[in-house]
PDB file of N, CA and C in Angstrom:
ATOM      1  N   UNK A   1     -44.439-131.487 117.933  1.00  0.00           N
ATOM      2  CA  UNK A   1     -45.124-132.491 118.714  1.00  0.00           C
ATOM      3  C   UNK A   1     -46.510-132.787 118.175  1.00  0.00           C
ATOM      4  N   UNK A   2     -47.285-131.361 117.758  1.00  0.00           N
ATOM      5  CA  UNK A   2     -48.322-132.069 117.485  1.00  0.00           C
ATOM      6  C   UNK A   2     -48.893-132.361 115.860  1.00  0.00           C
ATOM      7  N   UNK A   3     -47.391-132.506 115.225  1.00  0.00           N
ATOM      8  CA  UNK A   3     -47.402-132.836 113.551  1.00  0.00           C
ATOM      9  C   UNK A   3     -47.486-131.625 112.536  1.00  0.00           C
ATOM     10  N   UNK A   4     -47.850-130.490 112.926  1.00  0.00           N
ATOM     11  CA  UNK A   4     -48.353-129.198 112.306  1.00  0.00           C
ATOM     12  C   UNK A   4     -47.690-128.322 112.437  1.00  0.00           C
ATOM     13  N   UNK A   5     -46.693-127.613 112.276  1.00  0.00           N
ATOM     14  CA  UNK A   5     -45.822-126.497 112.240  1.00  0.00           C
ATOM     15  C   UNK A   5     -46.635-125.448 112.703  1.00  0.00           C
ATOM     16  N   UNK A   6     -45.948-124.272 113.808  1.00  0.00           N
ATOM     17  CA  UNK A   6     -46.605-123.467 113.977  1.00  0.00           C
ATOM     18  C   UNK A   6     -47.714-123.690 114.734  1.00  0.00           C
ATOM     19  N   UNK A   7     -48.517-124.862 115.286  1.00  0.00           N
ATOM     20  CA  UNK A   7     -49.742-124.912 115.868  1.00  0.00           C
ATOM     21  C   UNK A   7     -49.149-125.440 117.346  1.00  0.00           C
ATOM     22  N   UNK A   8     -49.662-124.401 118.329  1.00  0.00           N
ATOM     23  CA  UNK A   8     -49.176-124.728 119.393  1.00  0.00           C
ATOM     24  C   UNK A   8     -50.001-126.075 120.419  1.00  0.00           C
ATOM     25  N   UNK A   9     -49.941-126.440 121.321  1.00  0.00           N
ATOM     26  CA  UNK A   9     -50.307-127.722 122.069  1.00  0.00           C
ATOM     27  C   UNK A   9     -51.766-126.767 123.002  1.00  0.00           C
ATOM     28  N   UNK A  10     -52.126-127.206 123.196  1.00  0.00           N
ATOM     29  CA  UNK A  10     -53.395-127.096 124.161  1.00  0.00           C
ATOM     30  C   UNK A  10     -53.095-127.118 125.820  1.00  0.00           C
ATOM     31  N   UNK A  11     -53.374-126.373 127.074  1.00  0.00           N
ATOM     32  CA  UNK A  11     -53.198-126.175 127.713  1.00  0.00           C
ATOM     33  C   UNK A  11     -53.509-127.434 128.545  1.00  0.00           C
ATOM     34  N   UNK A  12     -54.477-127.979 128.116  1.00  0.00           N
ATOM     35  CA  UNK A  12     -54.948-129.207 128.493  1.00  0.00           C
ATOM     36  C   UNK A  12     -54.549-130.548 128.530  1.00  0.00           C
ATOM     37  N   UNK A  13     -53.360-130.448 127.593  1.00  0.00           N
ATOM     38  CA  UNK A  13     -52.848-131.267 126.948  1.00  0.00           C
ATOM     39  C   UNK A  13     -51.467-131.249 127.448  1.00  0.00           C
ATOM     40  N   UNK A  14     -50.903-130.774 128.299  1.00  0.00           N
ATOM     41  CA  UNK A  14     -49.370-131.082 128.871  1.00  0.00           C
ATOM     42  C   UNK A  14     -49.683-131.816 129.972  1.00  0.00           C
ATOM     43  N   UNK A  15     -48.561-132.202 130.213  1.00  0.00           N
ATOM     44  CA  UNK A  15     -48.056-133.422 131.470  1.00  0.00           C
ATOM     45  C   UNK A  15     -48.989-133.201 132.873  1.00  0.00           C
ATOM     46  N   UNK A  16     -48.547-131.869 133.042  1.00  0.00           N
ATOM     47  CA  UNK A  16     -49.119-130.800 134.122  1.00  0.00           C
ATOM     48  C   UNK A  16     -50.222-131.323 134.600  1.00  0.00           C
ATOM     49  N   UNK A  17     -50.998-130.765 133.240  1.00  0.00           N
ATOM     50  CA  UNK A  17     -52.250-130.690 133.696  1.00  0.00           C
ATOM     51  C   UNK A  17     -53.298-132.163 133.815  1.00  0.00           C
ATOM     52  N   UNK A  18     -52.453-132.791 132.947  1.00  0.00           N
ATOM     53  CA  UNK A  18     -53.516-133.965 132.604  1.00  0.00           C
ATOM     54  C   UNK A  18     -52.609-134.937 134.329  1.00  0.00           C
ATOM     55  N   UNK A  19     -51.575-134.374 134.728  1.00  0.00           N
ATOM     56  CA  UNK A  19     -51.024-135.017 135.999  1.00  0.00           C
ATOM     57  C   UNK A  19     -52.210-134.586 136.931  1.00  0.00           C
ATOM     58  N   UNK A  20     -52.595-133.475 137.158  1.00  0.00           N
ATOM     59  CA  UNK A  20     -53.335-133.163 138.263  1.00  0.00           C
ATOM     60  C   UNK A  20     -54.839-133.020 138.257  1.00  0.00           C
ATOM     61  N   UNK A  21     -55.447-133.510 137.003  1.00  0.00           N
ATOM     62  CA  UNK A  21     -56.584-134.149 136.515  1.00  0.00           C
ATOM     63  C   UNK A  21     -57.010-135.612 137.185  1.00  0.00           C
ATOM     64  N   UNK A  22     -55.938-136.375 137.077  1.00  0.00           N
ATOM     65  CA  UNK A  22     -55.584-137.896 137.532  1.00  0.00           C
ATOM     66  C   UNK A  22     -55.534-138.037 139.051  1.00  0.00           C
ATOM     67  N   UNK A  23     -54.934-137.031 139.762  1.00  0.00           N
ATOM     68  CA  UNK A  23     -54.625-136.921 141.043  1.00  0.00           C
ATOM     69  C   UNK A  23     -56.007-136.396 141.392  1.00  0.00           C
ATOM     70  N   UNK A  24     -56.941-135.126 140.850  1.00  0.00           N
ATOM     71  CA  UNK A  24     -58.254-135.299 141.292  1.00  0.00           C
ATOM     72  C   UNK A  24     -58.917-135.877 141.443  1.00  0.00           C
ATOM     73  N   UNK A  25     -59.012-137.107 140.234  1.00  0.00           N
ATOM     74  CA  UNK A  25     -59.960-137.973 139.818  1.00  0.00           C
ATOM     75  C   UNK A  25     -59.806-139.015 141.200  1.00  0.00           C
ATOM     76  N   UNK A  26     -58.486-139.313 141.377  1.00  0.00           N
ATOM     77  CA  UNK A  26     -58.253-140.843 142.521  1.00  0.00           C
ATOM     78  C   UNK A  26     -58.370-139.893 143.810  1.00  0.00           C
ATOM     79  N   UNK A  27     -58.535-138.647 143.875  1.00  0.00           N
ATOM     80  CA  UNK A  27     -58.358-138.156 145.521  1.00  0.00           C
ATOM     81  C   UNK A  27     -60.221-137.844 145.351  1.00  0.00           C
ATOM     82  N   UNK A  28     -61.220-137.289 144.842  1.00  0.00           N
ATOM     83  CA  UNK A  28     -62.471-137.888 144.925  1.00  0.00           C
ATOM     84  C   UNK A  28     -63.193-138.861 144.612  1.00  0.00           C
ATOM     85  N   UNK A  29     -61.981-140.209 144.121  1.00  0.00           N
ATOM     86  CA  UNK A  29     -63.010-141.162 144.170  1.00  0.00           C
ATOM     87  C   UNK A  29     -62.305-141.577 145.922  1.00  0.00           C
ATOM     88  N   UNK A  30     -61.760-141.435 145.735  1.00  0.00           N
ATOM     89  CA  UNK A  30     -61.239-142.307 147.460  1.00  0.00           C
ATOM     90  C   UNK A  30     -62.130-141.182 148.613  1.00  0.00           C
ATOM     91  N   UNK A  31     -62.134-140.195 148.483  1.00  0.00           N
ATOM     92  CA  UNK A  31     -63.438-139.027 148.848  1.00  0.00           C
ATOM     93  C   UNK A  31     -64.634-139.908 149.345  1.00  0.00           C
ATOM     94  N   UNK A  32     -65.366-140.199 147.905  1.00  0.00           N
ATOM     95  CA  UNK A  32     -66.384-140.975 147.625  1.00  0.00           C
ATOM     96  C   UNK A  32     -66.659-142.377 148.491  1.00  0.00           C
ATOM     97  N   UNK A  33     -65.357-142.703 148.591  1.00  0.00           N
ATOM     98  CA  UNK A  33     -65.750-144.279 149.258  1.00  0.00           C
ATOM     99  C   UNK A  33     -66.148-143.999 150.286  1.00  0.00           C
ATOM    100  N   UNK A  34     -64.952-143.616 151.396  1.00  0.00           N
ATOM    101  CA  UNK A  34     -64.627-143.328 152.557  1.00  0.00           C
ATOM    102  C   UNK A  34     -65.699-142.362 153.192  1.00  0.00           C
ATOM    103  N   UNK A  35     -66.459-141.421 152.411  1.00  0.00           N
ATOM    104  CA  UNK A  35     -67.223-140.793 153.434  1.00  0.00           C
ATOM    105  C   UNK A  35     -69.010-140.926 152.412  1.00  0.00           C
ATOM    106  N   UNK A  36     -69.038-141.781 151.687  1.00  0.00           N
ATOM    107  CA  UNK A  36     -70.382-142.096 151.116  1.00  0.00           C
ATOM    108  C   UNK A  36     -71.732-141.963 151.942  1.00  0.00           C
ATOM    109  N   UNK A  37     -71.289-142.700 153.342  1.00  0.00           N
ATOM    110  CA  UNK A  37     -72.521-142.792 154.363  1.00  0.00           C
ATOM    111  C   UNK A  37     -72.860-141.087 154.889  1.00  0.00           C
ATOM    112  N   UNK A  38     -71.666-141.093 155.155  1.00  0.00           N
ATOM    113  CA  UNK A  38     -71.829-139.042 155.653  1.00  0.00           C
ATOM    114  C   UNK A  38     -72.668-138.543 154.462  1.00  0.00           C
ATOM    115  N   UNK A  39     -72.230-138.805 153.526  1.00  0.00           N
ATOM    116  CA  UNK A  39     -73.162-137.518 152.492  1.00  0.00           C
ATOM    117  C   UNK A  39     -74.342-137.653 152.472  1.00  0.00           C
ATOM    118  N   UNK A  40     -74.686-139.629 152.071  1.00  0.00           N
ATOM    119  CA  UNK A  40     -75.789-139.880 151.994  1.00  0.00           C
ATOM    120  C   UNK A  40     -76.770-139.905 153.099  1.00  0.00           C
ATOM    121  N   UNK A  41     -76.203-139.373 153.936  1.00  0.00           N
ATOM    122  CA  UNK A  41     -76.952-139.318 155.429  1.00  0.00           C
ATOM    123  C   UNK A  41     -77.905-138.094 155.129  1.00  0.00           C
ATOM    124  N   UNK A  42     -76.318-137.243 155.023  1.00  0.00           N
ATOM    125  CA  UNK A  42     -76.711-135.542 155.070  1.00  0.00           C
ATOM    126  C   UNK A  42     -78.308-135.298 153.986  1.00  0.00           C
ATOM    127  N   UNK A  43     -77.980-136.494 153.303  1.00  0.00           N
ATOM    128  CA  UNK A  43     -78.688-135.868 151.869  1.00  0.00           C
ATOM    129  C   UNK A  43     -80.176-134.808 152.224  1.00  0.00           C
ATOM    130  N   UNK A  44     -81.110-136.147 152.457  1.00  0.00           N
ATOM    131  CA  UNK A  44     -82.039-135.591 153.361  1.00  0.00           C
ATOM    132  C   UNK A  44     -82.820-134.215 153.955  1.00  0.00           C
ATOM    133  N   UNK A  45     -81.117-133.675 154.856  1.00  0.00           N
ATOM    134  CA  UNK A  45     -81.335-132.657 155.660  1.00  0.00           C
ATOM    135  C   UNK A  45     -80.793-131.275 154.535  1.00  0.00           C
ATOM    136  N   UNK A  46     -80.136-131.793 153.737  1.00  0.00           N
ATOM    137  CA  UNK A  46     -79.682-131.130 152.559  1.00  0.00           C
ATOM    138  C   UNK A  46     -80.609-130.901 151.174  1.00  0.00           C
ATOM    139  N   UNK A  47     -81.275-131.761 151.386  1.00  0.00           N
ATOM    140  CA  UNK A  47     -82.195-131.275 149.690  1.00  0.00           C
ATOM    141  C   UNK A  47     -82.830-130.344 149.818  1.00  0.00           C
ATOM    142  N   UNK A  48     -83.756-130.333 150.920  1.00  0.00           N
ATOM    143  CA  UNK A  48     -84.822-128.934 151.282  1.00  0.00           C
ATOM    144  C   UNK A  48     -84.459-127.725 151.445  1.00  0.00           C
ATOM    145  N   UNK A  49     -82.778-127.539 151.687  1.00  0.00           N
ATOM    146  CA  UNK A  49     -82.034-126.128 151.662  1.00  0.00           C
ATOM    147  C   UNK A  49     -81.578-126.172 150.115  1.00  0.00           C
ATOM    148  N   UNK A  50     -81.080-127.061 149.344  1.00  0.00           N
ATOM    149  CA  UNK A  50     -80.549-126.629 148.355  1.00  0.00           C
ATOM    150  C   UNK A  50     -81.976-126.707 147.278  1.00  0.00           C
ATOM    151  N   UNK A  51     -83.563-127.038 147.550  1.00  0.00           N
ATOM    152  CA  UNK A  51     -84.704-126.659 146.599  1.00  0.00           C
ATOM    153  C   UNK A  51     -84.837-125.420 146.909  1.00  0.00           C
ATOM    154  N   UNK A  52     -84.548-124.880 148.217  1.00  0.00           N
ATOM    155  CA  UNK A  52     -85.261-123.792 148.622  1.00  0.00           C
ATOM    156  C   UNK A  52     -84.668-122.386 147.762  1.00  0.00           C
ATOM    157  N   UNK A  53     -83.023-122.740 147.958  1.00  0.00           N
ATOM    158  CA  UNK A  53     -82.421-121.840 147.254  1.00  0.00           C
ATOM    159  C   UNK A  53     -82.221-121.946 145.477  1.00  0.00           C
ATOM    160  N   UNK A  54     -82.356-122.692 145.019  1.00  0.00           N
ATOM    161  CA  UNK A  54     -82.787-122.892 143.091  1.00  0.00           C
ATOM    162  C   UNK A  54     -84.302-122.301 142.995  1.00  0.00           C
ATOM    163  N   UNK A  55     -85.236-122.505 144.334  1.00  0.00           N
ATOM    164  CA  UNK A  55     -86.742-121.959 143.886  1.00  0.00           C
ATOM    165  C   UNK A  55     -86.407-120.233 143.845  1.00  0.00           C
ATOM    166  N   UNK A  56     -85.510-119.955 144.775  1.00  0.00           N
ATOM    167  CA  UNK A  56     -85.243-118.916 145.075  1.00  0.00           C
ATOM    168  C   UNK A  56     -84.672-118.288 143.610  1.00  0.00           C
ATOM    169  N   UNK A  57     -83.580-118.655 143.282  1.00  0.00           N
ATOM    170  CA  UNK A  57     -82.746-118.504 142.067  1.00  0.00           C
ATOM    171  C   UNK A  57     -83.468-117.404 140.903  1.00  0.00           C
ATOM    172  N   UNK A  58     -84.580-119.169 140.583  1.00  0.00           N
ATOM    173  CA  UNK A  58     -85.696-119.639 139.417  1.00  0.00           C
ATOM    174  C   UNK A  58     -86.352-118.705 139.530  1.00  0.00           C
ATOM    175  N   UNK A  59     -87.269-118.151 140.111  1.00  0.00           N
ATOM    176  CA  UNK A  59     -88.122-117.952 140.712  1.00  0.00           C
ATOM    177  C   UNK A  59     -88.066-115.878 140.470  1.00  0.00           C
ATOM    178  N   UNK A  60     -86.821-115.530 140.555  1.00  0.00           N
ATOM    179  CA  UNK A  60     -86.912-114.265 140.619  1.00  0.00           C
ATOM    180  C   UNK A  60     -85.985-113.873 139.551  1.00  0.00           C
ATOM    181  N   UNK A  61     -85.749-115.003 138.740  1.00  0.00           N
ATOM    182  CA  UNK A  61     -85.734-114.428 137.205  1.00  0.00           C
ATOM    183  C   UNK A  61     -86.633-114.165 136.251  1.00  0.00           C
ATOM    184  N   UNK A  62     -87.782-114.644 136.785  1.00  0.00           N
ATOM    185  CA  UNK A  62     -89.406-114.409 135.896  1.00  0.00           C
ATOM    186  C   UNK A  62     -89.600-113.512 135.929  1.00  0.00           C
ATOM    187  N   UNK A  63     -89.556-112.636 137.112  1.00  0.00           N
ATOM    188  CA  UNK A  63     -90.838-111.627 137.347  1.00  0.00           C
ATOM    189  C   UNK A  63     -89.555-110.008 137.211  1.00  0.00           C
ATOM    190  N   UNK A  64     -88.370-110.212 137.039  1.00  0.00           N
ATOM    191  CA  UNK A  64     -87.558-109.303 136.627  1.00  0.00           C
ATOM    192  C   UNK A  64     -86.733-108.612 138.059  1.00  0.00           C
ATOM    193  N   UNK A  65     -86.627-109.852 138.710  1.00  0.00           N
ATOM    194  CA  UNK A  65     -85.661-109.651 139.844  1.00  0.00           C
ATOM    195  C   UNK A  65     -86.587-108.972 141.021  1.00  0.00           C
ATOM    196  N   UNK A  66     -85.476-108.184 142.115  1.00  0.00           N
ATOM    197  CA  UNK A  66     -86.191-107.063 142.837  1.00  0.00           C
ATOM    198  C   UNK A  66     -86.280-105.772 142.615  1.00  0.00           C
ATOM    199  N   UNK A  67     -87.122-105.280 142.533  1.00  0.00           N
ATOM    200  CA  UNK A  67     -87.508-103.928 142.981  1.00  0.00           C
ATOM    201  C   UNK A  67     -86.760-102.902 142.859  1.00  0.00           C
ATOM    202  N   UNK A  68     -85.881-103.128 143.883  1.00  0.00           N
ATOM    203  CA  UNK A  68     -84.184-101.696 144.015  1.00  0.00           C
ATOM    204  C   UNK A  68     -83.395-102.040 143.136  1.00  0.00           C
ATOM    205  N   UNK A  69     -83.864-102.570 141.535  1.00  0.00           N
ATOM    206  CA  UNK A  69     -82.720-102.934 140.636  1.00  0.00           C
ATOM    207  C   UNK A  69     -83.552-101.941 139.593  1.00  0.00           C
ATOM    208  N   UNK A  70     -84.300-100.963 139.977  1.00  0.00           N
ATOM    209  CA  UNK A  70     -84.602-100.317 139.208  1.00  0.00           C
ATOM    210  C   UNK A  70     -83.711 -99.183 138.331  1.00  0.00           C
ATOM    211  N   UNK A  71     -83.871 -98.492 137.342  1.00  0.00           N
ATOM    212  CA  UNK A  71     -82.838 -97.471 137.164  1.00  0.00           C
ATOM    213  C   UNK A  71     -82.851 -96.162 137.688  1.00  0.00           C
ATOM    214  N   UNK A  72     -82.087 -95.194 137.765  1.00  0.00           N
ATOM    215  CA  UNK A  72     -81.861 -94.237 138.874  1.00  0.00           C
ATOM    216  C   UNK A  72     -82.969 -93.451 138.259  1.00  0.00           C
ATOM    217  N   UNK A  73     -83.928 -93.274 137.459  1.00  0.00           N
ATOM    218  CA  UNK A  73     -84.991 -92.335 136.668  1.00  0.00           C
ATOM    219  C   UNK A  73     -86.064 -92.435 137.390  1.00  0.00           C
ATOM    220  N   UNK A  74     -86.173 -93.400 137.325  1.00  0.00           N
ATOM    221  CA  UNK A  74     -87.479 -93.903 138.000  1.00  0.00           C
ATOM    222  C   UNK A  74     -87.774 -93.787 139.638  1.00  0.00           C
ATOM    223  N   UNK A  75     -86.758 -93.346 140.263  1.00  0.00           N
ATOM    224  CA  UNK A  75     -87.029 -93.425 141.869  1.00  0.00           C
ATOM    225  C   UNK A  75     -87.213 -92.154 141.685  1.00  0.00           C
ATOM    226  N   UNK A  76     -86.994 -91.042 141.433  1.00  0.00           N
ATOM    227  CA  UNK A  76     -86.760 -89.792 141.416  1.00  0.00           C
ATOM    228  C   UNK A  76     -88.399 -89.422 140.452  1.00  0.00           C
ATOM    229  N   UNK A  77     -89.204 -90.386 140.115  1.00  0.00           N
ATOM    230  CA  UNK A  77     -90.113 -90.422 139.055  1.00  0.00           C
ATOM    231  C   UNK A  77     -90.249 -88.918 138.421  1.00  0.00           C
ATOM    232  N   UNK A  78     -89.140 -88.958 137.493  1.00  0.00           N
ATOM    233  CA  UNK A  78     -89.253 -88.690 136.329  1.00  0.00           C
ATOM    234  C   UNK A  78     -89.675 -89.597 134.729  1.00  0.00           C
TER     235      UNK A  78
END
């Protein structure tokens, strides 16, 4: 099938999958239409929880996380 002896097809690449790729694509765009106003409503009440938690994220990968992620040597200070 795909001209090359021995070289198998890509998982991506059967009926299957590229069927239920297609069926995602038209079941969130019809998603999209139908409830656009809901999301864009929500947005709003939604950004300030989802900055809060990326500051959160961001934020405590700088300084080397928390505290109790120390290694077991060090509580025992040796």
């Amino acid at each position: 099938m795909s001209g090359i002896p021995g070289r198998k097809r890509g998982a991506w690449r059967s009926p299957a999958v590229l069927t239920l790729c297609v069926f995602l694509f038209i079941a969130g765009l019809f998603l999209w239409l139908e409830h656009r106003a809901h999301l864009l409503g929500a947005l709003p009440l939604l950004l300030p929880l989802l900055i809060c938690v990326g500051m959160h994220f961001f934020m405590h990968r700088g300084h080397g996380a928390h505290d109790d992620h120390r290694k077991e040597g060090d509580r025992d200070g040796r």
